[in-house]
Protein backbone atom coordinates (compact mmCIF):
# COMPACT_ATOMS: atom_id res chain seq x y z
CA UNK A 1 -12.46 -28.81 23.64
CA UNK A 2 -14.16 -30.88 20.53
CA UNK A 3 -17.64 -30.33 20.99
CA UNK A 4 -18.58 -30.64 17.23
CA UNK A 5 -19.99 -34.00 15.81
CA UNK A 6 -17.92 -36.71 14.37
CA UNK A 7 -17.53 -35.68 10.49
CA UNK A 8 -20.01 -37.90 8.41
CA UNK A 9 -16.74 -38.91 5.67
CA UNK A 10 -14.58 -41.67 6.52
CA UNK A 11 -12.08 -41.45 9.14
CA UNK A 12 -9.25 -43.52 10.38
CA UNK A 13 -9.43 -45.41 13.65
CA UNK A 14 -6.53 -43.22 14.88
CA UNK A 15 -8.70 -39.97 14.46
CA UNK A 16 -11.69 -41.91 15.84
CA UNK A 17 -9.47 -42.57 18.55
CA UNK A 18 -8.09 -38.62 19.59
CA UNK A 19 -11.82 -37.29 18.69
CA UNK A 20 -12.72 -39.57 21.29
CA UNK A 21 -10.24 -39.14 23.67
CA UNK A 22 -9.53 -35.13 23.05
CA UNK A 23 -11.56 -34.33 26.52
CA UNK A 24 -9.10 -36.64 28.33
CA UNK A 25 -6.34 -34.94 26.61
CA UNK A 26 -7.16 -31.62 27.24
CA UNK A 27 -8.09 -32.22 30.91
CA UNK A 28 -4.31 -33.74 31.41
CA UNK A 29 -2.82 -31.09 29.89
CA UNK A 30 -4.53 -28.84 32.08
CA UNK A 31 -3.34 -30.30 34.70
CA UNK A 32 -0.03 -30.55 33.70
CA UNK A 33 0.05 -26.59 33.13
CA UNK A 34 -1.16 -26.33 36.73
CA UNK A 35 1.30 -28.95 38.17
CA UNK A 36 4.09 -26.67 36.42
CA UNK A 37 3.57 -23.50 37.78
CA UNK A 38 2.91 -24.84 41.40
CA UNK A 39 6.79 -25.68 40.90
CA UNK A 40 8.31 -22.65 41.66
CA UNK A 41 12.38 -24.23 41.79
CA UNK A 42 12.20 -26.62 38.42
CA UNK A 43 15.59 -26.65 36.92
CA UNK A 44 16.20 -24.77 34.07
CA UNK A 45 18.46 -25.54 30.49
CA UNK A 46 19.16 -23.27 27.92
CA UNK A 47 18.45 -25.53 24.55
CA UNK A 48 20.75 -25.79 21.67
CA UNK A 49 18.63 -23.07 19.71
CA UNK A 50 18.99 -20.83 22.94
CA UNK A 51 15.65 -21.05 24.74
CA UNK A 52 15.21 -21.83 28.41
CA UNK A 53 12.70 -24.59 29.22
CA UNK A 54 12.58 -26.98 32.16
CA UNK A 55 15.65 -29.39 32.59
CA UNK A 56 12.98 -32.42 32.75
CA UNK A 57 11.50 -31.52 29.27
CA UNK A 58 14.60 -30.41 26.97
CA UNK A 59 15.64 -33.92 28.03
CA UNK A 60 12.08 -35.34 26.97
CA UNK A 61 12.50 -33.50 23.81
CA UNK A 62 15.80 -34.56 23.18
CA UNK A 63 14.89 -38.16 23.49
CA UNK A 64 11.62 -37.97 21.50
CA UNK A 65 14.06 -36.22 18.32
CA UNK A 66 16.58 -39.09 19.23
CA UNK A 67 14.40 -41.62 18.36
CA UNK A 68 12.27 -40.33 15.79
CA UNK A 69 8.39 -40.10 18.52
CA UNK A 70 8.73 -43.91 18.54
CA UNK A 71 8.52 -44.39 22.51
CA UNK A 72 9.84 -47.28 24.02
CA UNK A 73 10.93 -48.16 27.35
CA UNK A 74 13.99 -49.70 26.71
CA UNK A 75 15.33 -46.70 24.28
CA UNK A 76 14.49 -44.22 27.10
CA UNK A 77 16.64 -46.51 29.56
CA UNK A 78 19.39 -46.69 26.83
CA UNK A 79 18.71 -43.25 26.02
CA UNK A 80 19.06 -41.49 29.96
CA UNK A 81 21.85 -44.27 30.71
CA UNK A 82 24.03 -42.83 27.89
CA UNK A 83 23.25 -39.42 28.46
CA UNK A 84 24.19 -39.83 32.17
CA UNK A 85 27.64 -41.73 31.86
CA UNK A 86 28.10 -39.03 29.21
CA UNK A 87 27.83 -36.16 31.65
CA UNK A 88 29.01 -37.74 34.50
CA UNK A 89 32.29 -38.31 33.05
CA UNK A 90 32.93 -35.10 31.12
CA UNK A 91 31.44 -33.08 33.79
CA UNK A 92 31.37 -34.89 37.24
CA UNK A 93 27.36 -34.82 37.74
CA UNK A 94 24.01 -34.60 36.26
CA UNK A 95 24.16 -30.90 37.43
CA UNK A 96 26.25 -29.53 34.73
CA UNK A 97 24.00 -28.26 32.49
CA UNK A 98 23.62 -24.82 31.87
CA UNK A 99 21.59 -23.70 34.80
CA UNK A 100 19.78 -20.36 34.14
């Protein structure tokens, strides 16, 4: 965690912002590391550059690249509708991918 002091030269509100917030930040991610080993049967997708991650995030990661880290709810709907019809037709079910 930050526990230095704010620098004394000028800083943007968005650095103000995650200096601020950093304790919050790292206390979710915490969590979040916690939450994901207490799931012992999370689906698993090999990636196009071969590594294994969670189903759940290679899909967060693949909309995030989509759309350039510009989150909005309506591109995510777009985004998962797409991807569903996508692999629902070519595949039957949202089960297809590689499971390892």
């Amino acid at each position: 965690m930050l526990e230095a002091p704010l620098p004394e030269l000028p800083i943007s509100d968005d650095f103000r912002w995650l200096y601020e917030n950093s304790p919050l930040l790292y206390s979710e991610l915490e969590n979040t590391a916690e939450t994901l080993k207490s799931q012992a049967k999370i689906t698993h997708v090999r990636t196009r550059d071969g590594k294994v991650v969670p189903r759940v995030l290679a899909l967060a990661e693949g909309f995030l690249e989509t759309v350039s880290y510009a989150f909005t709810e309506r591109d995510f709907t777009l985004f998962w509708k797409c991807f569903s019809r996508r692999r629902r037709c070519k595949y039957g079910s949202f089960g297809c991918w590689c499971r390892c």
